[in-house]
N, C-alpha and C. Protein backbone atom coordinates (compact mmCIF):
# COMPACT_ATOMS: atom_id res chain seq x y z
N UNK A 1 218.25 83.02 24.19
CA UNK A 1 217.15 83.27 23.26
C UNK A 1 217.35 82.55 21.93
N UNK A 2 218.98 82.47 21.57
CA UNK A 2 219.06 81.48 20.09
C UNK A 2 218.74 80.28 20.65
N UNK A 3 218.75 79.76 21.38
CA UNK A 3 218.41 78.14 21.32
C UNK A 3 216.73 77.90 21.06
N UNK A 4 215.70 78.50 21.91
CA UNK A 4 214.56 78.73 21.22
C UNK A 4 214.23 78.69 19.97
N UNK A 5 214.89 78.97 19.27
CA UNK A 5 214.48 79.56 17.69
C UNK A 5 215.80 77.64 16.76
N UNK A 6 216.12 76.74 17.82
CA UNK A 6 216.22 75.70 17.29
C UNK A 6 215.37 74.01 17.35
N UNK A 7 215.42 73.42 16.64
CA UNK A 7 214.53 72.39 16.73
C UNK A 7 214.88 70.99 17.38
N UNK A 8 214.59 70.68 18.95
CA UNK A 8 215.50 70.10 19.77
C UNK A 8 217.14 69.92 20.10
N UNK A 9 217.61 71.28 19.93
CA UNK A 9 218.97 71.46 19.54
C UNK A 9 219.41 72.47 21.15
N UNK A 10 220.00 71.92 22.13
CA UNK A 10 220.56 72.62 22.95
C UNK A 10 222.07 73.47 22.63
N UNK A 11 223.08 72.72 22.18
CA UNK A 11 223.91 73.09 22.24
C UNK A 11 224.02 74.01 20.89
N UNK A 12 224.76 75.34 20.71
CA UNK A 12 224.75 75.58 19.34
C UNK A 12 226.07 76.31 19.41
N UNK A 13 226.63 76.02 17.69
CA UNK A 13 227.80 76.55 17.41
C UNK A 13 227.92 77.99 17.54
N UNK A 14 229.09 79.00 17.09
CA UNK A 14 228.89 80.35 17.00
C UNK A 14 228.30 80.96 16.12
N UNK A 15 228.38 80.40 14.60
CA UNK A 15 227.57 80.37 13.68
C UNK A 15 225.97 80.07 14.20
N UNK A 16 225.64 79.01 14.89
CA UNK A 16 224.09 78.97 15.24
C UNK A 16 223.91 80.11 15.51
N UNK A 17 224.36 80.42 17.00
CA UNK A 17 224.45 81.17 17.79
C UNK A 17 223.79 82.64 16.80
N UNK A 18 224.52 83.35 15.93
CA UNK A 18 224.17 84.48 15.34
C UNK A 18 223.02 84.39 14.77
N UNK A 19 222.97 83.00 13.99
CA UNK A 19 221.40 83.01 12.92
C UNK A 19 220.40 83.09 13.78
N UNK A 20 220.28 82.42 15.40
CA UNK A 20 219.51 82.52 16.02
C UNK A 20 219.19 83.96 16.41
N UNK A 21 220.25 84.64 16.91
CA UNK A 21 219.88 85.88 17.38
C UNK A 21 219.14 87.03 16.33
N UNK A 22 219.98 86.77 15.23
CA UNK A 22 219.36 87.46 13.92
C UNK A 22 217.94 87.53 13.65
N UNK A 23 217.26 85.95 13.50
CA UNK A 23 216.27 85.53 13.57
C UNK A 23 215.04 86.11 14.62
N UNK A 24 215.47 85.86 15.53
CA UNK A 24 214.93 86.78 16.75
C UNK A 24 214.55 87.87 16.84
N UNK A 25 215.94 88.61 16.34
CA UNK A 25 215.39 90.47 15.69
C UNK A 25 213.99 90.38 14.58
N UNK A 26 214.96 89.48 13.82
CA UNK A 26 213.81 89.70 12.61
C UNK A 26 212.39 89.80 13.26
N UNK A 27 211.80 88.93 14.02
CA UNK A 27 210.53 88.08 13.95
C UNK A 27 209.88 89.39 14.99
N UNK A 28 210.26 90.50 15.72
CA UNK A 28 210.31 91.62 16.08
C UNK A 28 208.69 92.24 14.94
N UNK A 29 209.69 92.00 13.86
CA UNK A 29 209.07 93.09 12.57
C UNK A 29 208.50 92.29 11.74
N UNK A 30 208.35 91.01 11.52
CA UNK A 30 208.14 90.00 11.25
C UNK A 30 206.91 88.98 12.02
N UNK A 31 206.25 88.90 11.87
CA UNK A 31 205.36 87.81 13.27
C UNK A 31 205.23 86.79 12.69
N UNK A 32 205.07 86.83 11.19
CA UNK A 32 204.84 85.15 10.59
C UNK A 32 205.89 84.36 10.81
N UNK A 33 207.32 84.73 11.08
CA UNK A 33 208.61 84.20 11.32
C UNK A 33 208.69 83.82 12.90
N UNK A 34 207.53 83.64 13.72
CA UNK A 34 207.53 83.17 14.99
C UNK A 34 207.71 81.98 15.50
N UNK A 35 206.78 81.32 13.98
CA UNK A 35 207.11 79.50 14.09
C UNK A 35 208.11 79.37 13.24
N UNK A 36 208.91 79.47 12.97
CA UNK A 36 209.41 79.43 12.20
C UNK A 36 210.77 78.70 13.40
N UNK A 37 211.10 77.10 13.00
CA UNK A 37 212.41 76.39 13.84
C UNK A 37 213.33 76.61 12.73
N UNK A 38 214.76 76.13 13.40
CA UNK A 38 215.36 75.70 12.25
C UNK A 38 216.12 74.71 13.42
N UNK A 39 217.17 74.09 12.33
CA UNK A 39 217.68 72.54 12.64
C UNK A 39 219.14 72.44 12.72
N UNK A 40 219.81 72.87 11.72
CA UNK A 40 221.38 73.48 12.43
C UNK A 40 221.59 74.34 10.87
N UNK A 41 223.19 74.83 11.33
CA UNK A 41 223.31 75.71 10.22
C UNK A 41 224.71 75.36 9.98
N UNK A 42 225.40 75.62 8.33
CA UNK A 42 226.43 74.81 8.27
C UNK A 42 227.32 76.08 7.10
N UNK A 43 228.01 76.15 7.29
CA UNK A 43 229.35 77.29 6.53
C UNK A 43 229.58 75.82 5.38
N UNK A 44 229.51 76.63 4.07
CA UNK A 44 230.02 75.85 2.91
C UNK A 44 230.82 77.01 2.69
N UNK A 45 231.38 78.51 2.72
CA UNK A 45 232.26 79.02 2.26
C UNK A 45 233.70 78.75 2.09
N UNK A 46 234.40 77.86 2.71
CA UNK A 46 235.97 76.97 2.49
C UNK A 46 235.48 76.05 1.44
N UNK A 47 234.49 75.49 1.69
CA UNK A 47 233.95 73.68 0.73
C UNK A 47 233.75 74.21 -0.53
N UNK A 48 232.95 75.70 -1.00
CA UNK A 48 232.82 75.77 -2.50
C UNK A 48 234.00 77.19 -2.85
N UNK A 49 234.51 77.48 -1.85
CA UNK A 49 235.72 78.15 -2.47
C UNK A 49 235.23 79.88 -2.94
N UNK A 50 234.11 80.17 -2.05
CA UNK A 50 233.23 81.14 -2.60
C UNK A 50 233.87 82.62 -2.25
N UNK A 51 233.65 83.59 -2.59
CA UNK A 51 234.29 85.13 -1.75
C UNK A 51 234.00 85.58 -0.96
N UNK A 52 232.15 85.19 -1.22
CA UNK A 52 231.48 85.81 -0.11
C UNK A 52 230.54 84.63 1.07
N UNK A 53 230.74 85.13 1.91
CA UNK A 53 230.19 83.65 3.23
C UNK A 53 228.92 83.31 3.07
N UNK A 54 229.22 82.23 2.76
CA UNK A 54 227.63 80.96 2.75
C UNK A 54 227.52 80.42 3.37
N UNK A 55 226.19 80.10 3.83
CA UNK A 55 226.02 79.51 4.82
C UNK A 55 224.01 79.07 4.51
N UNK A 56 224.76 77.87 4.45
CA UNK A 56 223.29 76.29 4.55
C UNK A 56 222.83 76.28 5.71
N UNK A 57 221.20 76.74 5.51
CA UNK A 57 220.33 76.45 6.97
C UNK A 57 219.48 75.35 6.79
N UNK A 58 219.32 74.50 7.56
CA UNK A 58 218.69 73.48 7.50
C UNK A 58 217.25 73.65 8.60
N UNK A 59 216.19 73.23 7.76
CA UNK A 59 214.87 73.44 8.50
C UNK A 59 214.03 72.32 8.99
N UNK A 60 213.19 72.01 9.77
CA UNK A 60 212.53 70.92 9.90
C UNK A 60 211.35 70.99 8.92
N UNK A 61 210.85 69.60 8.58
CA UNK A 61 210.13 69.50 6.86
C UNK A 61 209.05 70.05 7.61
N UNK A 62 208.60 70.17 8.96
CA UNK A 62 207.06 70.45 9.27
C UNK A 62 206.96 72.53 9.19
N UNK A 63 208.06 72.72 9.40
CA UNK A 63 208.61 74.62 9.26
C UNK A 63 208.42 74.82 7.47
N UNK A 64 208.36 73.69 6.91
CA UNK A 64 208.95 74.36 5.11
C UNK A 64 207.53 75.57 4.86
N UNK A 65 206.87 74.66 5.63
CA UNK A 65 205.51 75.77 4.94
C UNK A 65 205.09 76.91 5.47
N UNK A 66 205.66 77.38 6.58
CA UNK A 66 205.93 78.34 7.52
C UNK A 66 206.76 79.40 6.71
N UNK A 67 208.10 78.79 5.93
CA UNK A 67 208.99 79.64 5.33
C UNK A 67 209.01 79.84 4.48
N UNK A 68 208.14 79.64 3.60
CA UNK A 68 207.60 79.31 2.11
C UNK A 68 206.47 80.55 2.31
N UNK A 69 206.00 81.27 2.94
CA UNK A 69 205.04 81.86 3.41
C UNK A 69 206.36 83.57 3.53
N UNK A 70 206.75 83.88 3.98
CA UNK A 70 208.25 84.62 4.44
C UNK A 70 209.32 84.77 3.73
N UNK A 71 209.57 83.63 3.23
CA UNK A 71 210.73 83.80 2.48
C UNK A 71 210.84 84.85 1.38
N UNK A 72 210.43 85.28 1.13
CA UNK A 72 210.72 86.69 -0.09
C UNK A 72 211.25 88.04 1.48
N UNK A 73 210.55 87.85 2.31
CA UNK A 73 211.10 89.12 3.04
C UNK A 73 211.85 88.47 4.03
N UNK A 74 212.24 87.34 4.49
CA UNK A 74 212.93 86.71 5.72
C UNK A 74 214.44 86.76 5.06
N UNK A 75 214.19 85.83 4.14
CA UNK A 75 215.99 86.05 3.35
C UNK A 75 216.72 87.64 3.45
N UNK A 76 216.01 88.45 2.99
CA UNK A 76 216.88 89.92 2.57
C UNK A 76 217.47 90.16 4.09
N UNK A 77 216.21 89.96 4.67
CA UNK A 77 216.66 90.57 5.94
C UNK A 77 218.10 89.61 6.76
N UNK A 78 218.07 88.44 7.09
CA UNK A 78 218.60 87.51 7.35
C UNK A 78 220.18 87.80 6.73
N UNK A 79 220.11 88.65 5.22
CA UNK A 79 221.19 88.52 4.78
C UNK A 79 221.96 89.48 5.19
N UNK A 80 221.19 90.28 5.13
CA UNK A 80 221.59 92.02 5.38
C UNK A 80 222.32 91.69 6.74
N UNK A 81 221.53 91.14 7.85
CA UNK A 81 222.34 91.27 9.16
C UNK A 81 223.45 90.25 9.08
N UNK A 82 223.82 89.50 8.50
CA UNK A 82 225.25 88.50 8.41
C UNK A 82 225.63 88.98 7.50
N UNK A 83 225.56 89.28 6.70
CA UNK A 83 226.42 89.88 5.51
C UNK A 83 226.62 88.72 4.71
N UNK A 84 225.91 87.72 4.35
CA UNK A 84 226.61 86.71 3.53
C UNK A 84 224.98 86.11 3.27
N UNK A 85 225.59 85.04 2.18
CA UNK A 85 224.66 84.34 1.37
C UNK A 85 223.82 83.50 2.44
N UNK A 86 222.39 83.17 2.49
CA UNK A 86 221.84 82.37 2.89
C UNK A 86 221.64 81.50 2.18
N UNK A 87 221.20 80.16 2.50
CA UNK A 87 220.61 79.26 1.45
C UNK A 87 219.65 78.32 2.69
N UNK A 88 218.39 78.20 2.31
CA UNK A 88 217.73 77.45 2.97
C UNK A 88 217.26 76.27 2.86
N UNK A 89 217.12 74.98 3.52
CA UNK A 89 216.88 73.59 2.66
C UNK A 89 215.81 73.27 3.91
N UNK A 90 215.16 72.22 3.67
CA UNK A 90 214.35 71.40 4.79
C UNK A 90 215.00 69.94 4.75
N UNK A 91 215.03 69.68 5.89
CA UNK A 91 215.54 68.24 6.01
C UNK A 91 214.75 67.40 5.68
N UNK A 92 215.08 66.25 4.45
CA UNK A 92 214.66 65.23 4.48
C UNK A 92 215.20 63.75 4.14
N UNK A 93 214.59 63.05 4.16
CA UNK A 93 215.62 61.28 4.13
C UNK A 93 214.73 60.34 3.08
N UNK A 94 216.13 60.45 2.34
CA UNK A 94 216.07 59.12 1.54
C UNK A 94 215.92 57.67 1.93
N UNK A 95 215.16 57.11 1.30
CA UNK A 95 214.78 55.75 2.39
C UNK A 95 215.11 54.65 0.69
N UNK A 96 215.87 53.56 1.32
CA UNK A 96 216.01 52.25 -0.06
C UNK A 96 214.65 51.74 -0.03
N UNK A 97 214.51 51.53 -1.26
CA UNK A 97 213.54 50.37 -1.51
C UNK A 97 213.40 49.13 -1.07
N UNK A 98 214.75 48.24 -0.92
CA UNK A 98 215.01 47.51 -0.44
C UNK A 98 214.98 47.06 0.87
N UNK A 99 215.01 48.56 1.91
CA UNK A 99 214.94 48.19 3.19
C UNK A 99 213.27 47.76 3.41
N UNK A 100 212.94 46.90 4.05
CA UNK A 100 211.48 46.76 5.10
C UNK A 100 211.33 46.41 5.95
N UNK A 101 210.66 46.76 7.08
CA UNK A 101 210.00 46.33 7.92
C UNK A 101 208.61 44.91 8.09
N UNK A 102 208.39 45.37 6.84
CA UNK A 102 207.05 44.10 6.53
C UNK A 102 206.97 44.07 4.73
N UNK A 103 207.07 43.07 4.09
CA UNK A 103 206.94 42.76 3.11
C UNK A 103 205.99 43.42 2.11
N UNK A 104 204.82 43.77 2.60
CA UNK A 104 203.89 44.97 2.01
C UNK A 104 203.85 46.36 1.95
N UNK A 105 205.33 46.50 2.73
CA UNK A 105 205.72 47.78 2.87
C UNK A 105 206.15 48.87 1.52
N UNK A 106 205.46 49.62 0.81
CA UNK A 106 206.20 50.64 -0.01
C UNK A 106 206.55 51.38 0.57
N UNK A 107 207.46 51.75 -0.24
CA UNK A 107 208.41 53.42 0.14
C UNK A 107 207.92 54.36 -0.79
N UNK A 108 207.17 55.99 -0.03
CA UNK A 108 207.03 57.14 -0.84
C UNK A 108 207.33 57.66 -1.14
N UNK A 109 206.94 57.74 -2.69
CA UNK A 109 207.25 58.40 -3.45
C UNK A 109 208.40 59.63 -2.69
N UNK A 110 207.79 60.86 -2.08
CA UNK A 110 208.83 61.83 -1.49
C UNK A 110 209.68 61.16 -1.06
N UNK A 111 209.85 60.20 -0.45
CA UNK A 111 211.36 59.93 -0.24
C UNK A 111 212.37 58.94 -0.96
N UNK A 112 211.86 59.22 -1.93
CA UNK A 112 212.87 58.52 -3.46
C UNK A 112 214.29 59.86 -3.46
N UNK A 113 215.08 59.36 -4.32
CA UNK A 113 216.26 60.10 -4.35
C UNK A 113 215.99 60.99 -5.67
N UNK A 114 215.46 60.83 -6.59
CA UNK A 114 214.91 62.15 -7.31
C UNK A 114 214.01 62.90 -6.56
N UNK A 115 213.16 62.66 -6.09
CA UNK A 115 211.79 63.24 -5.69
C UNK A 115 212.58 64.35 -4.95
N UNK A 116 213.66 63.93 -3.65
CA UNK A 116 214.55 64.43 -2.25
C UNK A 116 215.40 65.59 -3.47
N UNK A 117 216.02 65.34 -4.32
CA UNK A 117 216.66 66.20 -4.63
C UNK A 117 216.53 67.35 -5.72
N UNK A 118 214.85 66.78 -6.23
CA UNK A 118 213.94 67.98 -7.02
C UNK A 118 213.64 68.97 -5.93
N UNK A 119 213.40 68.46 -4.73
CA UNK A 119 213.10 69.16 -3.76
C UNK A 119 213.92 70.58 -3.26
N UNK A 120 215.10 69.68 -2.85
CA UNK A 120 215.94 70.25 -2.50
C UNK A 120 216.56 71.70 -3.28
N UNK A 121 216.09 71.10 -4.58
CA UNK A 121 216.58 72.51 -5.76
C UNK A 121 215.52 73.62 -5.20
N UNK A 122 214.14 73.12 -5.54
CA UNK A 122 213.39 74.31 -4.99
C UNK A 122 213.52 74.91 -4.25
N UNK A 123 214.00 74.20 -3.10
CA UNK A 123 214.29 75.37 -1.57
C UNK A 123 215.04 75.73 -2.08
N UNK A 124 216.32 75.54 -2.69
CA UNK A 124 217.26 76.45 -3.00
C UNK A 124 216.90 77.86 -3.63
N UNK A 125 216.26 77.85 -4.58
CA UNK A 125 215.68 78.96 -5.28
C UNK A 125 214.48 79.42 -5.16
N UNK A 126 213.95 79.25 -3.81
CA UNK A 126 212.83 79.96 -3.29
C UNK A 126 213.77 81.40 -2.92
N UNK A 127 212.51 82.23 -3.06
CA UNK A 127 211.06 82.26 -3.31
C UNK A 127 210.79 82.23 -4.52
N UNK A 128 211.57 81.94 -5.32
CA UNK A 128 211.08 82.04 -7.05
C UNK A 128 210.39 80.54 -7.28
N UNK A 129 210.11 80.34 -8.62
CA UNK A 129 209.72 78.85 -9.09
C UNK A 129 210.08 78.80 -10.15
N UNK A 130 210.54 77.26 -10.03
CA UNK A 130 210.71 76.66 -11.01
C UNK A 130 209.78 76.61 -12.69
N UNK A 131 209.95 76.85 -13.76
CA UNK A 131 209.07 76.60 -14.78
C UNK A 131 209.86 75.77 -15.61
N UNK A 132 210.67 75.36 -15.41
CA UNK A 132 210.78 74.03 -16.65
C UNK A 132 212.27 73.66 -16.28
N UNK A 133 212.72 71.71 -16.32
CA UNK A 133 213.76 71.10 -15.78
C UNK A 133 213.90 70.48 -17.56
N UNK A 134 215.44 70.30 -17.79
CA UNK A 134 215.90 69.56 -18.80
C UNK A 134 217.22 68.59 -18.73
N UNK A 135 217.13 67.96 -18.63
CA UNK A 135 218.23 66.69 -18.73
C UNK A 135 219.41 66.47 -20.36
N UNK A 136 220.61 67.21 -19.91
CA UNK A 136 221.27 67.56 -20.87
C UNK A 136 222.69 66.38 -20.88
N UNK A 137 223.39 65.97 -22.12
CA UNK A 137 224.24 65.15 -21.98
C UNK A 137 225.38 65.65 -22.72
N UNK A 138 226.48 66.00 -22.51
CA UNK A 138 227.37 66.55 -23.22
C UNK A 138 228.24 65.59 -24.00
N UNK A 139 229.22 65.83 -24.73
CA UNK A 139 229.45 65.16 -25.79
C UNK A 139 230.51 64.05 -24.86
N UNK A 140 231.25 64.28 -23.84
CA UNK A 140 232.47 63.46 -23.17
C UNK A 140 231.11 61.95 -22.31
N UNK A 141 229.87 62.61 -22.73
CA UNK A 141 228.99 61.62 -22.00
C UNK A 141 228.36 62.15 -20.45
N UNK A 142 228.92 62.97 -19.97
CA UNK A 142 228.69 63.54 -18.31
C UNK A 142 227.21 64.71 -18.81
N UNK A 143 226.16 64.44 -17.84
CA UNK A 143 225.13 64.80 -17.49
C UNK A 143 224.77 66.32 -16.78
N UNK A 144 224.20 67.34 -17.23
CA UNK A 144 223.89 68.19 -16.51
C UNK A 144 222.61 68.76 -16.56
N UNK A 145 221.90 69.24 -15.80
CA UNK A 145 220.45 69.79 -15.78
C UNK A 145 220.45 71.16 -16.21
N UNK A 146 219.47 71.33 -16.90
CA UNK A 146 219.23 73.03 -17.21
C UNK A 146 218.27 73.07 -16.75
N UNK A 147 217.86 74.60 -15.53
CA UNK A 147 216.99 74.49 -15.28
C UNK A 147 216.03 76.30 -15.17
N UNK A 148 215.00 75.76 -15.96
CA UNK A 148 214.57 77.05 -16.43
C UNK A 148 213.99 78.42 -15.29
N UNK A 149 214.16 79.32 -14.72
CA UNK A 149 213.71 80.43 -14.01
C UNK A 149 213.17 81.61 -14.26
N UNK A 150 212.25 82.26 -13.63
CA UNK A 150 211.12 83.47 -14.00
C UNK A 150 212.26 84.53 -14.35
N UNK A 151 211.89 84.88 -15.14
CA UNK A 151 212.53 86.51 -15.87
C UNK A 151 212.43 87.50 -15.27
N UNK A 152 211.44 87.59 -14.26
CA UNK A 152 211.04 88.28 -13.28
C UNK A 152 211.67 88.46 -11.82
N UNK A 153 212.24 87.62 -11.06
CA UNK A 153 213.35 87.08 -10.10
C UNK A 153 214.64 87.06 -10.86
N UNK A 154 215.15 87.78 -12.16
CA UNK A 154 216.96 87.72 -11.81
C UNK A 154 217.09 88.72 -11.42
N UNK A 155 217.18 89.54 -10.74
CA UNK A 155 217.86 90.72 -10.04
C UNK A 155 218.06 89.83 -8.97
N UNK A 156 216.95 89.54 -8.59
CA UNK A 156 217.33 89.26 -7.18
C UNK A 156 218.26 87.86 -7.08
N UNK A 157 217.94 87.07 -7.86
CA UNK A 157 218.46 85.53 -7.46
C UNK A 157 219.89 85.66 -8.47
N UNK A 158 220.32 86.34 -9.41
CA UNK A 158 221.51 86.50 -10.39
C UNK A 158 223.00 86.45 -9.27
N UNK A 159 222.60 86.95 -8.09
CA UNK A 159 223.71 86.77 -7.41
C UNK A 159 224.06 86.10 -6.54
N UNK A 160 223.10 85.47 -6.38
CA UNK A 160 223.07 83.67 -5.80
C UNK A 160 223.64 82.85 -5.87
N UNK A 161 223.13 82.67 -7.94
CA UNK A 161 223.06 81.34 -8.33
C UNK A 161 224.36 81.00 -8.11
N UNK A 162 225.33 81.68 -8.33
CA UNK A 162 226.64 80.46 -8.06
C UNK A 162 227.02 79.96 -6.48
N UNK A 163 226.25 80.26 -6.16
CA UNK A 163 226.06 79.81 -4.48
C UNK A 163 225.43 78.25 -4.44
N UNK A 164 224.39 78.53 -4.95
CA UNK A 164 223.39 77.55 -5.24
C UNK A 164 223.92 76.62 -6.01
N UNK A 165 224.52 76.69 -7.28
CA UNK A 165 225.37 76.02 -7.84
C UNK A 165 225.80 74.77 -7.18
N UNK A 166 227.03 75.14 -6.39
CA UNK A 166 228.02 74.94 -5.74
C UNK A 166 227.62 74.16 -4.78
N UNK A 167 226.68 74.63 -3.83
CA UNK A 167 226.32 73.63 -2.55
C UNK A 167 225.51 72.57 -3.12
N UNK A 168 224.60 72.72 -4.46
CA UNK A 168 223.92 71.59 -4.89
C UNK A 168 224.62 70.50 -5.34
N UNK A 169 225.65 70.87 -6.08
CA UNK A 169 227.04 70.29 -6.27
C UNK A 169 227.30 69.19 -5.65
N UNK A 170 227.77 69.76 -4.10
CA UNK A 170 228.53 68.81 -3.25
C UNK A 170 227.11 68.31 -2.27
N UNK A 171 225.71 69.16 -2.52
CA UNK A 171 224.91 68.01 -1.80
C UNK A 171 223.94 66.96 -2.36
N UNK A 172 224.68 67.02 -3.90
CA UNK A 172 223.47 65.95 -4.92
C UNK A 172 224.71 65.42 -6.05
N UNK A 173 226.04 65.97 -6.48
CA UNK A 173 227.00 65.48 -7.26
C UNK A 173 226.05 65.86 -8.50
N UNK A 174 225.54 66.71 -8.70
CA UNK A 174 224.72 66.89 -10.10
C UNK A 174 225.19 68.29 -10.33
N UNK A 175 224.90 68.44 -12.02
CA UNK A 175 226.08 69.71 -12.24
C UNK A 175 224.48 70.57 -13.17
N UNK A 176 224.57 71.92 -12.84
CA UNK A 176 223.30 72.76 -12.82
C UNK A 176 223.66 73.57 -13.81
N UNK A 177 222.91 74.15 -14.73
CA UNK A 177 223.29 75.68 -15.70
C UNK A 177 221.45 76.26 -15.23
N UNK A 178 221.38 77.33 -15.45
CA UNK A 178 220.46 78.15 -15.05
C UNK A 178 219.70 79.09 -16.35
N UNK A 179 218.52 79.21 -16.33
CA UNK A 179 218.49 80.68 -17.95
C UNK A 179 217.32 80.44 -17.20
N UNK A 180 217.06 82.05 -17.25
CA UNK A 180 215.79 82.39 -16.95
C UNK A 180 215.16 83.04 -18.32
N UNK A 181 213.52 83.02 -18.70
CA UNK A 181 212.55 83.11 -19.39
C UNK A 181 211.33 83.69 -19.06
N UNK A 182 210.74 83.87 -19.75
CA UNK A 182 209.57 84.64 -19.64
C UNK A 182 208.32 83.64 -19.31
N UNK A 183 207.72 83.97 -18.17
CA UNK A 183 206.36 82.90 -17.93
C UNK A 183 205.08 83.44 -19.60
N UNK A 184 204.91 82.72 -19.98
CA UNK A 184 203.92 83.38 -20.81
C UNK A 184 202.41 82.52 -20.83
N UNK A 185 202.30 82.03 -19.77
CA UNK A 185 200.76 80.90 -19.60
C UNK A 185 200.60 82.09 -18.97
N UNK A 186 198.77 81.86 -19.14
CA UNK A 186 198.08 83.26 -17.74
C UNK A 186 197.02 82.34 -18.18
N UNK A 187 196.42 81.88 -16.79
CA UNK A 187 194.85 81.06 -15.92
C UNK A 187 193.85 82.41 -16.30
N UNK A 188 192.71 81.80 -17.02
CA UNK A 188 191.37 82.85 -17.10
C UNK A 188 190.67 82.34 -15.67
N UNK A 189 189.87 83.20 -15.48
CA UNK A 189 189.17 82.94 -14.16
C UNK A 189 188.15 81.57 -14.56
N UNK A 190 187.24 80.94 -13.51
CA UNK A 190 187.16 79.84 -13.37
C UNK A 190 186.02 80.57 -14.49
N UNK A 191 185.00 79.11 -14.76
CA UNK A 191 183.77 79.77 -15.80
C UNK A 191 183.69 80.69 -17.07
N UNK A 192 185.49 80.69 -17.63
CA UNK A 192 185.63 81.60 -18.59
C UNK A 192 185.76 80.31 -19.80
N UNK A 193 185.54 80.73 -21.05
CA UNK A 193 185.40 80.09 -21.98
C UNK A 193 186.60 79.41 -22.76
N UNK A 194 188.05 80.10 -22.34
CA UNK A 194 189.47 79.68 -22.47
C UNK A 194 189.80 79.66 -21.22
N UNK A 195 190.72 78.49 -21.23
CA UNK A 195 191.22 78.06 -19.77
C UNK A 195 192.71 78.51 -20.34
N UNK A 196 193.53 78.47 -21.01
CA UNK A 196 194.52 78.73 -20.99
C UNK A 196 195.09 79.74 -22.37
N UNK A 197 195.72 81.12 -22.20
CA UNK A 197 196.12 81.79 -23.81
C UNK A 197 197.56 81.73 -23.24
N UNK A 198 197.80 81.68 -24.51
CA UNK A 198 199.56 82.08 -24.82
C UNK A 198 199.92 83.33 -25.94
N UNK A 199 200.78 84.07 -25.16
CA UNK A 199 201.07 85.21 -26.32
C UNK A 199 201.77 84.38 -27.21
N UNK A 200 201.61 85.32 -28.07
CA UNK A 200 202.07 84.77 -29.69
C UNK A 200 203.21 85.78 -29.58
């Protein structure tokens, strides 16, 4: 039954093996989690030196919107039955500029190496969103991002982030700090006379 719940993937590790079965339960109580593939799954708990077991699931890019839909109730559950950190990503590929096939050929935008690894942050910290990225330079010259999060999601994501941290780390070499804030934009309905207030 775990191999089902992978995306042309016969053989699977012991680690697969559980997320699949897990998965399976879930989707029981769950029905939107039916389409839902995934692509393999990978233990970073030795690689970031963590306490508690992590573990990187990798999704197919055509599933992101499937799990993007779930993910606020698929994660808890997912976690609860392994006992350890999830982190979810969708697979995607960086393509050179340089390579072509035909001389008129561009390469899109999504698959630029910023675009792939703005990305990649988001899945990380779904189901929350992002509200604001900053490009910080410290005084020795070395680069790190601050990146701003809803005030509303730290309970839940506060015990994550150094999860997230860590695997972004070793899967982008970019170094992350986190502060979450208060959203304070609110959308008037369409035909209203202010489109946008801000508390004071």
């Amino acid at each position: 039954m775990a191999a089902n719940k992978f995306w042309k993937k016969t053989e699977l590790s012991n680690l697969e093996q559980q997320v699949g079965v897990a998965l399976t339960q879930i989707e029981q109580s769950l029905a939107d989690a039916k389409n839902l593939k995934l692509s393999s799954v990978v233990d970073y708990t030795a690689k970031i030196n963590a306490k508690k077991q992590v573990y990187l699931v990798y999704i197919p890019h055509p599933c992101l919107s499937v799990f993007n839909k779930v993910s606020s109730k698929l994660l808890p559950e997912l976690e609860k039955r392994l006992k350890a950190t999830i982190l979810v990503v969708a697979k995607r590929t960086i393509e050179s500029k340089w390579v072509k096939s035909h001389r008129s050929q561009t390469r899109p935008n999504s698959r630029t190496l910023t675009s792939v690894y703005d990305a990649i942050l988001e899945d990380l910290v779904a189901p929350t969103f992002i509200l604001g990225r900053r490009t910080r330079v410290r005084v020795d010259g070395t680069k790190f991002y601050r990146i701003f999060l809803d005030e509303q999601d730290k309970a839940e994501l506060e015990p994550r982030l150094d999860a997230v941290k860590a695997v972004y780390k070793l899967l982008t070499t970019r170094d992350l700090e986190f502060e979450f804030r208060r959203d304070d934009v609110f959308y008037s309905k369409r035909g209203a006379s202010k489109k946008v207030q801000r508390k004071q």
